[in-house]
PDB file of N, CA and C in Angstrom:
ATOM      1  N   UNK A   1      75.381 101.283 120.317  1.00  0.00           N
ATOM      2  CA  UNK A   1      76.415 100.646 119.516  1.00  0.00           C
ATOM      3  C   UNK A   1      75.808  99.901 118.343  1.00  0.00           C
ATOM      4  N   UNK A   2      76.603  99.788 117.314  1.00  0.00           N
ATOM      5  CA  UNK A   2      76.425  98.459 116.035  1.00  0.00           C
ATOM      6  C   UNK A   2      77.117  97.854 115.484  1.00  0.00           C
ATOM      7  N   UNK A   3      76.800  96.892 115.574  1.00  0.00           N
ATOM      8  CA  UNK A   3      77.841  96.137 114.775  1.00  0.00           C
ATOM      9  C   UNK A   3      77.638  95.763 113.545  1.00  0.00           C
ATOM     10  N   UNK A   4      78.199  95.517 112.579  1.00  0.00           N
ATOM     11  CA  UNK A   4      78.851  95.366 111.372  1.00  0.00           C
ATOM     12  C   UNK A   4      79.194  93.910 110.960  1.00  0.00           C
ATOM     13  N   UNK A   5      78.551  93.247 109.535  1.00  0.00           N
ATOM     14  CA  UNK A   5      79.281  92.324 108.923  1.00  0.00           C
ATOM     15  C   UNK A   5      79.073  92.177 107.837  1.00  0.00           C
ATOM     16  N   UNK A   6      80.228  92.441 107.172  1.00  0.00           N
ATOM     17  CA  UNK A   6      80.174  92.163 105.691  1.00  0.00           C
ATOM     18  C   UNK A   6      80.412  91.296 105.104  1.00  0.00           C
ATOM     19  N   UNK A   7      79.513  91.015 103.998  1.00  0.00           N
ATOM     20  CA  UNK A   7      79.856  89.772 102.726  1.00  0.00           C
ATOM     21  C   UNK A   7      79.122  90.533 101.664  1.00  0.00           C
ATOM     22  N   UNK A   8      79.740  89.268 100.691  1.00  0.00           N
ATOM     23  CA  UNK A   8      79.691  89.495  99.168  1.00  0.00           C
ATOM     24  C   UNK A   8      80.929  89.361  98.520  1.00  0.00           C
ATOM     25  N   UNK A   9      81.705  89.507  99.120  1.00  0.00           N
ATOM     26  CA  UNK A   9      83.187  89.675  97.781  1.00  0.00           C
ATOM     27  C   UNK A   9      83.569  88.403  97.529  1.00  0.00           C
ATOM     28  N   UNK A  10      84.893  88.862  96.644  1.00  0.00           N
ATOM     29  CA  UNK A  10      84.962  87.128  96.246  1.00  0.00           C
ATOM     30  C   UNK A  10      85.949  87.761  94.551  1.00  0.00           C
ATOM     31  N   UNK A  11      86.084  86.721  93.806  1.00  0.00           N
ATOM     32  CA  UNK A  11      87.193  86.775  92.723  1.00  0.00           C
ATOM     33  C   UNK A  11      86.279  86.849  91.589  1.00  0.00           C
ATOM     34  N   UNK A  12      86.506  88.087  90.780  1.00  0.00           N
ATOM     35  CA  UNK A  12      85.763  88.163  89.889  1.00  0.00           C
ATOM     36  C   UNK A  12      86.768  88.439  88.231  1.00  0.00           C
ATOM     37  N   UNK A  13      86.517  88.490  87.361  1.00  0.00           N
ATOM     38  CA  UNK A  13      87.408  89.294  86.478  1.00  0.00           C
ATOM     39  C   UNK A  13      87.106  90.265  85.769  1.00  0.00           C
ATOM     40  N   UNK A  14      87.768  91.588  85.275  1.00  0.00           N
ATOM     41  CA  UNK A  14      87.925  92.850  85.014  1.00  0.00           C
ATOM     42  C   UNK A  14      86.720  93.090  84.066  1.00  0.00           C
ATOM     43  N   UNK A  15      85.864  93.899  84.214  1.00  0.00           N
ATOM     44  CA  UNK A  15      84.561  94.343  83.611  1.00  0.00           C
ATOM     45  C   UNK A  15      83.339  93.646  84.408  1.00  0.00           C
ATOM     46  N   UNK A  16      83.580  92.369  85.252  1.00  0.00           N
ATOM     47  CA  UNK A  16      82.617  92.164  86.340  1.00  0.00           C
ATOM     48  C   UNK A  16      81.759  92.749  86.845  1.00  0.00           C
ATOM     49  N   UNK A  17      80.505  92.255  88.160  1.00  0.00           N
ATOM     50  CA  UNK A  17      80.156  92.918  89.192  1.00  0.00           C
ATOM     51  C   UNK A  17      80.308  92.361  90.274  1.00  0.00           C
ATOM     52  N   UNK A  18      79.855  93.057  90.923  1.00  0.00           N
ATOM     53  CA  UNK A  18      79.828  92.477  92.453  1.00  0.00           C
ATOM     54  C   UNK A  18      78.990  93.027  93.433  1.00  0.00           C
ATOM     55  N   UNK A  19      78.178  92.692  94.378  1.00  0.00           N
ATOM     56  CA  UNK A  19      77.413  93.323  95.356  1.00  0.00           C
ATOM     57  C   UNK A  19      78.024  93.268  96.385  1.00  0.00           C
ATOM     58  N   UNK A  20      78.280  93.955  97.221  1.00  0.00           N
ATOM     59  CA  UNK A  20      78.710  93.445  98.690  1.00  0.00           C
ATOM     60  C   UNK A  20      77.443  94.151  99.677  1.00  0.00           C
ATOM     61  N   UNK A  21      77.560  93.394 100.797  1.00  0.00           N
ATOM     62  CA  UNK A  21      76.145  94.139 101.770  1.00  0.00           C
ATOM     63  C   UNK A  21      76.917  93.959 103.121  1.00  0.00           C
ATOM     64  N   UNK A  22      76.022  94.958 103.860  1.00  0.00           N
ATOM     65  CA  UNK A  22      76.944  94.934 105.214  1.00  0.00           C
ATOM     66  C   UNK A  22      75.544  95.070 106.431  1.00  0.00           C
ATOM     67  N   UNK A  23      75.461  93.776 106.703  1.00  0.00           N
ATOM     68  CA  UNK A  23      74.476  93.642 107.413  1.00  0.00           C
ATOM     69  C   UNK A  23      74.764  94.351 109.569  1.00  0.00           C
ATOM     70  N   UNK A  24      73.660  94.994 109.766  1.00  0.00           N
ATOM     71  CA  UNK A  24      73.776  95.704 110.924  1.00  0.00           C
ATOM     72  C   UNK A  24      73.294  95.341 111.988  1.00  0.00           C
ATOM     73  N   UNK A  25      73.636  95.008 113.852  1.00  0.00           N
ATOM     74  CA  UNK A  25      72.850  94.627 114.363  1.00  0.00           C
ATOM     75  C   UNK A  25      72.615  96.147 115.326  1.00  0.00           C
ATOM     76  N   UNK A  26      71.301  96.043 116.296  1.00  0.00           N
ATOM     77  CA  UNK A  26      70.842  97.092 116.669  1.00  0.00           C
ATOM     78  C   UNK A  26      69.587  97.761 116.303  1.00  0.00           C
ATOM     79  N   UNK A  27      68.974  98.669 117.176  1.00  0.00           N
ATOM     80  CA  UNK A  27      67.734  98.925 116.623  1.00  0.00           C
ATOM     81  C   UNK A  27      67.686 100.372 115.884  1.00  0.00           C
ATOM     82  N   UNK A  28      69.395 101.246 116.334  1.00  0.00           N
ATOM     83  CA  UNK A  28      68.977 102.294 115.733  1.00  0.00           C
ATOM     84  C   UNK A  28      70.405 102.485 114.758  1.00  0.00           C
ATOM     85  N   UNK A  29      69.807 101.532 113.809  1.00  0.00           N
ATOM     86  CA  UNK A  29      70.656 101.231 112.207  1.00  0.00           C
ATOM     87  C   UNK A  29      70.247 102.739 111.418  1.00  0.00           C
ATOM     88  N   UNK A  30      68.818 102.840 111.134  1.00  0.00           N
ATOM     89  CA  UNK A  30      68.679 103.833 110.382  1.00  0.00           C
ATOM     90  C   UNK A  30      68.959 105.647 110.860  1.00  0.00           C
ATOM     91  N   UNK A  31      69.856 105.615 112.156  1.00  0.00           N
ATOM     92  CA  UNK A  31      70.055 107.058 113.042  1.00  0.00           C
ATOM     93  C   UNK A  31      71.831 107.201 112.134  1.00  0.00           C
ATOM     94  N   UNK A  32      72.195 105.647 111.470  1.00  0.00           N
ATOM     95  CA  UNK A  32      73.831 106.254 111.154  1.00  0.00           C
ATOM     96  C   UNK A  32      73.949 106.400 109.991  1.00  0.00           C
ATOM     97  N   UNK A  33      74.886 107.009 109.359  1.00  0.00           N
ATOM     98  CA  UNK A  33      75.517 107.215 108.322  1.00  0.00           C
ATOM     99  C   UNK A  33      76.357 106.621 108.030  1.00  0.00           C
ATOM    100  N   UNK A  34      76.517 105.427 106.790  1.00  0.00           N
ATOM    101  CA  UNK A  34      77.097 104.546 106.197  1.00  0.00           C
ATOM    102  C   UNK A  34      77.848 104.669 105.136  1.00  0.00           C
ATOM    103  N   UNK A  35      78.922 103.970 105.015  1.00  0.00           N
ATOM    104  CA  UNK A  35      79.717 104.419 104.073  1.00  0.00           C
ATOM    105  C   UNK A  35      80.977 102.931 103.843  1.00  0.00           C
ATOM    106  N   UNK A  36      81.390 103.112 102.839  1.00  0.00           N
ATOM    107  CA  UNK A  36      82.321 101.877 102.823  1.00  0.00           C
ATOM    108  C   UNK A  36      83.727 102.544 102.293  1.00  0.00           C
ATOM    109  N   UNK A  37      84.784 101.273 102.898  1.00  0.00           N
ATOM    110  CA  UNK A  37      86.100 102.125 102.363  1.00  0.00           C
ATOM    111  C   UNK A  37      87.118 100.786 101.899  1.00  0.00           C
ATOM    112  N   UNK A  38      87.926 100.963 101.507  1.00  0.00           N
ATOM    113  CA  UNK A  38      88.406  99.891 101.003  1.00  0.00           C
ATOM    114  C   UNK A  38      90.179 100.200 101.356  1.00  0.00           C
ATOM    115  N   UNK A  39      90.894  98.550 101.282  1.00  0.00           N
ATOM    116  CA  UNK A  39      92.189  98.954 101.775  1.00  0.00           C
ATOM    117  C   UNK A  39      93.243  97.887 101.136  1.00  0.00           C
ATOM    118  N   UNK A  40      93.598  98.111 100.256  1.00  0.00           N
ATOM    119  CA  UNK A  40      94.979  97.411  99.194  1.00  0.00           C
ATOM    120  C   UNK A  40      96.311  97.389  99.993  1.00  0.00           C
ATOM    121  N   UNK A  41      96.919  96.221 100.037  1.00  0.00           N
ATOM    122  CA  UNK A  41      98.022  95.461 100.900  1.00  0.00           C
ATOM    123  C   UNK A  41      99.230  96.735 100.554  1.00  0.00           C
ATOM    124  N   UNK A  42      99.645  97.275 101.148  1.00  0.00           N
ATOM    125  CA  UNK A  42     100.443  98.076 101.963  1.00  0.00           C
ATOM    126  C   UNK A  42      99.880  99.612 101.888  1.00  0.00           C
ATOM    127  N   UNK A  43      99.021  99.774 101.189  1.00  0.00           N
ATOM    128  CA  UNK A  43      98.407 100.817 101.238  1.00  0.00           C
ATOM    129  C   UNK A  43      97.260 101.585 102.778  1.00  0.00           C
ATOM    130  N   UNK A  44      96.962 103.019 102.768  1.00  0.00           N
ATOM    131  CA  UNK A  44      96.185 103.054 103.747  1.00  0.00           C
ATOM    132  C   UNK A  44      94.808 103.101 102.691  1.00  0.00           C
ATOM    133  N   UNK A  45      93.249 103.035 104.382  1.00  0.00           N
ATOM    134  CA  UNK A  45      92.350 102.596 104.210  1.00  0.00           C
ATOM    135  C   UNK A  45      91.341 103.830 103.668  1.00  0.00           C
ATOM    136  N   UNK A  46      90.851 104.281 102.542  1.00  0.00           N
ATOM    137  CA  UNK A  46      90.683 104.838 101.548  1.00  0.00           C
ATOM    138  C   UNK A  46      89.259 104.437 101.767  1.00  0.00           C
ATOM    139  N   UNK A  47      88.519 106.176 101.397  1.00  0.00           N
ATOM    140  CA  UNK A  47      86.953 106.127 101.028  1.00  0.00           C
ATOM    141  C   UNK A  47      86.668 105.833 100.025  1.00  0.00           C
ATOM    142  N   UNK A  48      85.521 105.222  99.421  1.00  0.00           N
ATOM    143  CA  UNK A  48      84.480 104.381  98.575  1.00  0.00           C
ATOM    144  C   UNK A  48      83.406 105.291  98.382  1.00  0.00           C
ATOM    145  N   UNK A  49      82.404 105.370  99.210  1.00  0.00           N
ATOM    146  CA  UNK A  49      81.446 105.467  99.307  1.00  0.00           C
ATOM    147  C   UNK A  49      80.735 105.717 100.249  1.00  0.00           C
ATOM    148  N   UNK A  50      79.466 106.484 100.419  1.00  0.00           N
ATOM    149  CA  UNK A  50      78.823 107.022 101.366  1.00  0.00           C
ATOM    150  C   UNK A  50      77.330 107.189 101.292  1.00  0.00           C
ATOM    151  N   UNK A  51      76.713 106.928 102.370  1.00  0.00           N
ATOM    152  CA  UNK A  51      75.237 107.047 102.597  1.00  0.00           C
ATOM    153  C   UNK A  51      74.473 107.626 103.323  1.00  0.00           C
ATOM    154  N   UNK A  52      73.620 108.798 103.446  1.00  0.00           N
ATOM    155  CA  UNK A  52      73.018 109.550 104.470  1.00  0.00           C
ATOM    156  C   UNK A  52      72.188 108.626 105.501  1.00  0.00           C
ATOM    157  N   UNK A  53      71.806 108.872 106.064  1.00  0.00           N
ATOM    158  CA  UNK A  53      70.699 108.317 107.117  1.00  0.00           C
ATOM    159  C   UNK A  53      69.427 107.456 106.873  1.00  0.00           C
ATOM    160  N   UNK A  54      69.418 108.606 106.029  1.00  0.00           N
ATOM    161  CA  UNK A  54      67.941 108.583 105.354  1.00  0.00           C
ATOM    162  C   UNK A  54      67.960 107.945 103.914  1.00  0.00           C
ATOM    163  N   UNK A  55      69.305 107.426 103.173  1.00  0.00           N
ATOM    164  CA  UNK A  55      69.757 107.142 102.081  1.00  0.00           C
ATOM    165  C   UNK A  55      69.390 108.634 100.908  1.00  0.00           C
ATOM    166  N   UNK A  56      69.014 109.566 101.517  1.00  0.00           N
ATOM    167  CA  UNK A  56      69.026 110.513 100.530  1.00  0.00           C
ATOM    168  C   UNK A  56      70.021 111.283  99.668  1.00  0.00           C
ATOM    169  N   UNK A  57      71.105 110.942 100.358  1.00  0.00           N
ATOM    170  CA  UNK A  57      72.352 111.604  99.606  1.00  0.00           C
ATOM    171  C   UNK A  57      73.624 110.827  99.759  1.00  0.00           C
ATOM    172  N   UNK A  58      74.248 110.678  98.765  1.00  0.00           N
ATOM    173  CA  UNK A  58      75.326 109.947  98.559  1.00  0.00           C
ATOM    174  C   UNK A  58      76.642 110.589  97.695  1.00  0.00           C
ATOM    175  N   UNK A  59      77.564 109.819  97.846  1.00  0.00           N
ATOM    176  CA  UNK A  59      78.664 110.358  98.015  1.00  0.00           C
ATOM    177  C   UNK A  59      79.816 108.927  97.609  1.00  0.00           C
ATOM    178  N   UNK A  60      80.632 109.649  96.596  1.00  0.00           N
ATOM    179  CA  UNK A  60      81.334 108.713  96.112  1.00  0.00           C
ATOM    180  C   UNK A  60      83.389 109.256  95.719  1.00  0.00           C
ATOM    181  N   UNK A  61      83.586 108.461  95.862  1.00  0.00           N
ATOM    182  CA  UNK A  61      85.337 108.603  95.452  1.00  0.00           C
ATOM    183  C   UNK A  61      85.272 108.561  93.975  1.00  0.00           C
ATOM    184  N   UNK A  62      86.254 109.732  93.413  1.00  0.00           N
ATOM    185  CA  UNK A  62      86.266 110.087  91.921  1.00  0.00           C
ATOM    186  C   UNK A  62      86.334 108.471  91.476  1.00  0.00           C
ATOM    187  N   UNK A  63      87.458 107.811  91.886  1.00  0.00           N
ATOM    188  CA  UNK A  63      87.411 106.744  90.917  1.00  0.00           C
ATOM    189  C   UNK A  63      86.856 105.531  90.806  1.00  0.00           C
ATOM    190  N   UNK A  64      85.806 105.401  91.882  1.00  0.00           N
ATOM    191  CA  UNK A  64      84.547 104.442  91.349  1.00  0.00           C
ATOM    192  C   UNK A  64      83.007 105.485  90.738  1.00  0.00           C
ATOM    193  N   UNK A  65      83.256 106.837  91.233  1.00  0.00           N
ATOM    194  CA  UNK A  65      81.973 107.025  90.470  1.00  0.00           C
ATOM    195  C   UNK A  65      81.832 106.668  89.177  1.00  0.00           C
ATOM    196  N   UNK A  66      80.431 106.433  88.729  1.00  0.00           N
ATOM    197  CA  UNK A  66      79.169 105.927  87.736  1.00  0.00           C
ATOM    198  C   UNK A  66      79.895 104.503  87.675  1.00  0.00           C
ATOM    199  N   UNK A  67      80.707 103.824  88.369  1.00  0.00           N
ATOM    200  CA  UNK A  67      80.564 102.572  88.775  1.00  0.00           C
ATOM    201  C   UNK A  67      80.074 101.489  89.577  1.00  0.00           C
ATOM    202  N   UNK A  68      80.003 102.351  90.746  1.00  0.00           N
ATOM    203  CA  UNK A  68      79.794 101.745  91.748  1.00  0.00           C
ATOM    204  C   UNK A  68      78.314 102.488  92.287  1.00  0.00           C
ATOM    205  N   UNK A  69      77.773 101.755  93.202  1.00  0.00           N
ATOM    206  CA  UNK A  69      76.156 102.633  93.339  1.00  0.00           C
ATOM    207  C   UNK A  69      76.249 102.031  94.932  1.00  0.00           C
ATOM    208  N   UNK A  70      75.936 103.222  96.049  1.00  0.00           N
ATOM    209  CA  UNK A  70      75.941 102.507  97.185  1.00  0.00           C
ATOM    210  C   UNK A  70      74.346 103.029  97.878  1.00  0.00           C
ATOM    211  N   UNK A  71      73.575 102.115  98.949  1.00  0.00           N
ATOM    212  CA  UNK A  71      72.045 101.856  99.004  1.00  0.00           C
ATOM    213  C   UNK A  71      71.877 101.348 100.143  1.00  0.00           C
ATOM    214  N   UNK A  72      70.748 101.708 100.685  1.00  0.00           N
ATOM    215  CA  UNK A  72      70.907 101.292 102.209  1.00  0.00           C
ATOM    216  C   UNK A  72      68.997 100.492 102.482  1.00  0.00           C
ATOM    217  N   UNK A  73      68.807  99.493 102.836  1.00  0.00           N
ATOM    218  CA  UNK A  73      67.468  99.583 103.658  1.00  0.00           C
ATOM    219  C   UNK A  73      67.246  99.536 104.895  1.00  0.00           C
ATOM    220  N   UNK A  74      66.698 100.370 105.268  1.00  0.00           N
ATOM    221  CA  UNK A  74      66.631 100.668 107.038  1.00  0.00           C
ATOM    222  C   UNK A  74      65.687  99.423 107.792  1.00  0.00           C
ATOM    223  N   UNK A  75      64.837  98.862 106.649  1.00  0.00           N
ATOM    224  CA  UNK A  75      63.826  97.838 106.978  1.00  0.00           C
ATOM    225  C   UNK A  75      64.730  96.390 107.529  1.00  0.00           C
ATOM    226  N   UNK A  76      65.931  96.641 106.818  1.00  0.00           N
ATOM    227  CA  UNK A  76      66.214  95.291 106.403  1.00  0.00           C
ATOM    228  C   UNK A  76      68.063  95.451 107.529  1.00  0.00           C
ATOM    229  N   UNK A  77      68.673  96.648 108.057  1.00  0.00           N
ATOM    230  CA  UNK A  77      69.737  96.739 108.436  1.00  0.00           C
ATOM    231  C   UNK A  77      70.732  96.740 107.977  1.00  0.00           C
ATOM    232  N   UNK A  78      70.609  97.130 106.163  1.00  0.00           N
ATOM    233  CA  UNK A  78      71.413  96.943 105.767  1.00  0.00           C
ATOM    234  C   UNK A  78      72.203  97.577 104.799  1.00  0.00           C
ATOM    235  N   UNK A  79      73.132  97.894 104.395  1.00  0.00           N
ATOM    236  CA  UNK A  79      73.629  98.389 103.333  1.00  0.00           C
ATOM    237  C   UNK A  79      74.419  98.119 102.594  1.00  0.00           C
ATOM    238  N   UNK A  80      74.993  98.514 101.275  1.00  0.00           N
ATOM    239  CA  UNK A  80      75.057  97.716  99.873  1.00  0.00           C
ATOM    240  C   UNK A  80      75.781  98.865  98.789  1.00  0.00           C
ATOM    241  N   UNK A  81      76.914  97.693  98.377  1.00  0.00           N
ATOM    242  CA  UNK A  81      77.247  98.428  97.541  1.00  0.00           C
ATOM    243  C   UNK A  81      77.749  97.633  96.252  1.00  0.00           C
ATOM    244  N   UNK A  82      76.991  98.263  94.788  1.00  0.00           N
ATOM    245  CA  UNK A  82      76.720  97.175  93.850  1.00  0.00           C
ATOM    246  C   UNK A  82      77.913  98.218  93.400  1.00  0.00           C
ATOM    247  N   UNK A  83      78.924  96.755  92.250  1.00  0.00           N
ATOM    248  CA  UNK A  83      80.226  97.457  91.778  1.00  0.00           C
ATOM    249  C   UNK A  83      80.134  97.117  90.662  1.00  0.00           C
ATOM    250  N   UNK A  84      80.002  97.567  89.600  1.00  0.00           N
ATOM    251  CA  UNK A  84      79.839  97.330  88.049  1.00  0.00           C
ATOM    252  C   UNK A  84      81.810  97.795  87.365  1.00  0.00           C
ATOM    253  N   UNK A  85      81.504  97.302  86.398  1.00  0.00           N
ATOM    254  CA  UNK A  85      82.867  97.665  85.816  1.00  0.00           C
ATOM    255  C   UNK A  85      84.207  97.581  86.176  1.00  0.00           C
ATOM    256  N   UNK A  86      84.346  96.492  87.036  1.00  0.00           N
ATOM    257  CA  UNK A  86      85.493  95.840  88.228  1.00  0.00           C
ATOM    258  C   UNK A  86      86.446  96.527  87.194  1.00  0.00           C
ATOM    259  N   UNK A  87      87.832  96.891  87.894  1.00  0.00           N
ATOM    260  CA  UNK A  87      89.089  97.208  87.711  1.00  0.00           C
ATOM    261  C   UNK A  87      89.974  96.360  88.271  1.00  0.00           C
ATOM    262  N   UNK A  88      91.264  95.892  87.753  1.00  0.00           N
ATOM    263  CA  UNK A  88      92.208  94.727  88.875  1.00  0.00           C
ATOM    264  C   UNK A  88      92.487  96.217  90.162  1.00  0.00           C
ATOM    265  N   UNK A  89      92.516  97.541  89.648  1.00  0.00           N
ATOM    266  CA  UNK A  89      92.777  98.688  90.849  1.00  0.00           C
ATOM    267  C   UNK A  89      91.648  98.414  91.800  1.00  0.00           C
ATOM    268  N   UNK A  90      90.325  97.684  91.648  1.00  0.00           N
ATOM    269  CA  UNK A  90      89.668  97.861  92.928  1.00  0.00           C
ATOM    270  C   UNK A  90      89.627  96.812  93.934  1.00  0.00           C
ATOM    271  N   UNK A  91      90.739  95.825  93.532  1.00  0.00           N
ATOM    272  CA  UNK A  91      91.632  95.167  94.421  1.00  0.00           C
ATOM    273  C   UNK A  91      91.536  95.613  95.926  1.00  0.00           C
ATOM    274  N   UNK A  92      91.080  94.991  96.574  1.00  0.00           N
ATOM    275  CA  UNK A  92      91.497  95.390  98.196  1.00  0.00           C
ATOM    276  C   UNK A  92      90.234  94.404  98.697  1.00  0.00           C
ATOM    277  N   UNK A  93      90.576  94.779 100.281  1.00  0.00           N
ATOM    278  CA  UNK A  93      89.423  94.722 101.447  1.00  0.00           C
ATOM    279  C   UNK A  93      88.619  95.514 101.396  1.00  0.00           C
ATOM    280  N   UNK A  94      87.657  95.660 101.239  1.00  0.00           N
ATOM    281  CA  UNK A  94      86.566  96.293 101.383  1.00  0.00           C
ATOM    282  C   UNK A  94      85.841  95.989 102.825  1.00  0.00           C
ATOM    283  N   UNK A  95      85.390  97.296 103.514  1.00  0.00           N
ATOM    284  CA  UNK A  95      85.155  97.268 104.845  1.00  0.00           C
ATOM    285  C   UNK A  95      84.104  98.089 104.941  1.00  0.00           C
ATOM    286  N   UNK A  96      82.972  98.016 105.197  1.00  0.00           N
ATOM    287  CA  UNK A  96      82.034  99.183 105.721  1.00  0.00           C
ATOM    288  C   UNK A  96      82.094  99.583 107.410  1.00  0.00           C
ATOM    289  N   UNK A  97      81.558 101.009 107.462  1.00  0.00           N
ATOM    290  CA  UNK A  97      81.792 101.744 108.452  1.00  0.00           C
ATOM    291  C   UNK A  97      80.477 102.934 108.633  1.00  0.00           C
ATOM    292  N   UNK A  98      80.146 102.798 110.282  1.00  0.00           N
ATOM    293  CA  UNK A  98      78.802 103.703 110.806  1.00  0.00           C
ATOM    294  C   UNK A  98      79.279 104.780 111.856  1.00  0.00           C
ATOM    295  N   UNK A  99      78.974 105.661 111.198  1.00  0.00           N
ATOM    296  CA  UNK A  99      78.914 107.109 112.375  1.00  0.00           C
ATOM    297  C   UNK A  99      77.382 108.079 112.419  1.00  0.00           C
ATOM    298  N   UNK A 100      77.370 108.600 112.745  1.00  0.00           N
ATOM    299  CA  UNK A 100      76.160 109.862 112.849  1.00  0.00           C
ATOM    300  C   UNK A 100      75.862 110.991 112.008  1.00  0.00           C
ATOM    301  N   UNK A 101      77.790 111.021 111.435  1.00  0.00           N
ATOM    302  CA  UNK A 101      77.873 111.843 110.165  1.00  0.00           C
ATOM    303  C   UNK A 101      78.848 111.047 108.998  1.00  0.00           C
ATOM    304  N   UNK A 102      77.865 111.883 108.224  1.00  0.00           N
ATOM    305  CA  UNK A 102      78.439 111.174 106.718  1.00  0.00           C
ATOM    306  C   UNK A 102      80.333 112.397 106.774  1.00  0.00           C
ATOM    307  N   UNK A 103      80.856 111.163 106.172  1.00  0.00           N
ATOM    308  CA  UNK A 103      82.512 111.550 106.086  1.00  0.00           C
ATOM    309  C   UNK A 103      83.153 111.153 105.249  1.00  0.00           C
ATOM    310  N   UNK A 104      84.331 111.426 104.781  1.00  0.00           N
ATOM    311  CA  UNK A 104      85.229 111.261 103.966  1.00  0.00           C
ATOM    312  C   UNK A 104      86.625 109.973 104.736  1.00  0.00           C
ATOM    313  N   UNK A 105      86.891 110.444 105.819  1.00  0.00           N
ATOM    314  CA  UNK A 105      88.281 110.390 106.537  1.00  0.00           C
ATOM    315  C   UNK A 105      87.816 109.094 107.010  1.00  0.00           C
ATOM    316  N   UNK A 106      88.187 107.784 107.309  1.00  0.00           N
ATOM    317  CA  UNK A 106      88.220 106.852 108.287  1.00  0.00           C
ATOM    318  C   UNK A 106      88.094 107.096 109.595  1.00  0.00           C
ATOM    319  N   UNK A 107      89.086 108.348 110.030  1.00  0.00           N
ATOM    320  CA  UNK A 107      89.059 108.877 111.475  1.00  0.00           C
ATOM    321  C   UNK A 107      87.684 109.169 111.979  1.00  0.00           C
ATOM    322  N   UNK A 108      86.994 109.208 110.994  1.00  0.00           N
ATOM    323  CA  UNK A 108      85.830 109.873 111.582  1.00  0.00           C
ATOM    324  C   UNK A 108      84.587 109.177 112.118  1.00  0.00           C
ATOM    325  N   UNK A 109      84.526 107.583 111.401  1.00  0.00           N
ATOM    326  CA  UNK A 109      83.772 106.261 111.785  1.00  0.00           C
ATOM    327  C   UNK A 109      84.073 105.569 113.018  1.00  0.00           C
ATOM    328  N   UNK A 110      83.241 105.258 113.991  1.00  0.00           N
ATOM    329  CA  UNK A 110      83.538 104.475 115.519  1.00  0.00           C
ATOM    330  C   UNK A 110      83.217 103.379 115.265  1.00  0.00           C
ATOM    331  N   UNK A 111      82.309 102.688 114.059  1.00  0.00           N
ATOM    332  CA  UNK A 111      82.237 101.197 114.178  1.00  0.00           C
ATOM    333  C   UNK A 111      82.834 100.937 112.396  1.00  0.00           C
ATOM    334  N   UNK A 112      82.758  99.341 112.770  1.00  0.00           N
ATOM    335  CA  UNK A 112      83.633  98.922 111.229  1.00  0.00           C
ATOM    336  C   UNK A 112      83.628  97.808 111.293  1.00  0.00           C
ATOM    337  N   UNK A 113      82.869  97.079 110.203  1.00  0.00           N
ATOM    338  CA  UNK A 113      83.354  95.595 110.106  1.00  0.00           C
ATOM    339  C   UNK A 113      84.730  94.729 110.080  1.00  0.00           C
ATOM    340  N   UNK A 114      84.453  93.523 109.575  1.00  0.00           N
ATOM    341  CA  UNK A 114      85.876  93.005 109.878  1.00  0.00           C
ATOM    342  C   UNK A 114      86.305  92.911 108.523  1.00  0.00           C
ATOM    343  N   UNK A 115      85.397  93.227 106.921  1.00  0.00           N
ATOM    344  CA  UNK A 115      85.826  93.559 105.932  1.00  0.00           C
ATOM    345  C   UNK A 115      85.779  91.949 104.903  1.00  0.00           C
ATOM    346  N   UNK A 116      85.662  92.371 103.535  1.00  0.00           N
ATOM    347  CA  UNK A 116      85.445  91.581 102.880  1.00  0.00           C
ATOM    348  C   UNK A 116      86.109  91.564 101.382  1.00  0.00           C
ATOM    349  N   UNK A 117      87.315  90.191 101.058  1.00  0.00           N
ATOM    350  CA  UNK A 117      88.109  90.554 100.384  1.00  0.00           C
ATOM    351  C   UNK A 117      87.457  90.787  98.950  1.00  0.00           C
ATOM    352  N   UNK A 118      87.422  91.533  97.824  1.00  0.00           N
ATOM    353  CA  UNK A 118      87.583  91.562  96.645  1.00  0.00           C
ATOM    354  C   UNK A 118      88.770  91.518  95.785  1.00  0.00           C
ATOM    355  N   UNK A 119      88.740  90.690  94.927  1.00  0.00           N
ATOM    356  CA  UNK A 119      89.566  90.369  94.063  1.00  0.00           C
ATOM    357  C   UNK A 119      89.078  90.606  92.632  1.00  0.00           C
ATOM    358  N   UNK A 120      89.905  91.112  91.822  1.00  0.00           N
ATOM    359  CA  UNK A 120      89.638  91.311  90.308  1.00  0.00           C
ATOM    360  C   UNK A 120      90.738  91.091  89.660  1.00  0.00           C
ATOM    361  N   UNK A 121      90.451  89.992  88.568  1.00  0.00           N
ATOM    362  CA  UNK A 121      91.876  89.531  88.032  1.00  0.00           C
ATOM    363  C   UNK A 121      92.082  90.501  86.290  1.00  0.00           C
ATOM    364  N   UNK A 122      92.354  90.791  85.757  1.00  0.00           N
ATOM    365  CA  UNK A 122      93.164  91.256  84.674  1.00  0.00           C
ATOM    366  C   UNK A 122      92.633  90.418  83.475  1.00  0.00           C
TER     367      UNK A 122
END
């Protein structure tokens, strides 16, 4: 098992950044595939971003790519996702999530933090 906790977010305004990191406990952090997803008040919980194992390949939602950059250190348990070019649209919770395979779907992650709000004002 692992668990999950994220920080970093917080109220920024439109053209901003932001880092968020999602620190992991456990010894076999670097066996999952990481990825973050984010979730706007009545909306469902929507992919972000994605990270191989090995951080070798990544994977992004059309509308943060060449914005957003997501990064993992296996040394450190952790993974990260730096957000350049804030939008008030990237509004939500932001939540990271670990499985064995890299995915698209929420359905497909067994662990998940408890999520971390971002705000971007206009």
């Amino acid at each position: 098992q692992v668990q999950l906790v994220e920080s970093g977010g917080g109220l920024v305004q439109a053209g901003g950044s932001l880092r968020l990191s999602c620190a992991a406990s456990g010894r076999t952090f670097s066996s999952y595939a990481m990825a973050w997803f984010r979730q706007a008040p009545g909306n469902e919980r929507v992919f972000v971003a994605a990270i191989s194992w090995s951080g070798g390949s990544t994977f992004y939602a059309d509308s943060v790519k060449g914005r957003f950059t997501i990064s993992r250190d296996n040394a450190k348990n952790t993974v990260y996702l730096q957000m350049n070019s804030l939008k008030p649209d990237d509004t939500a919770v932001y939540y990271c999530a670990a499985d064995y395979r890299v995915a698209r779907s929420p359905h497909e992650y067994d662990y998940w933090g408890q999520g971390t709000q971002v705000t971007v004002s206009a």
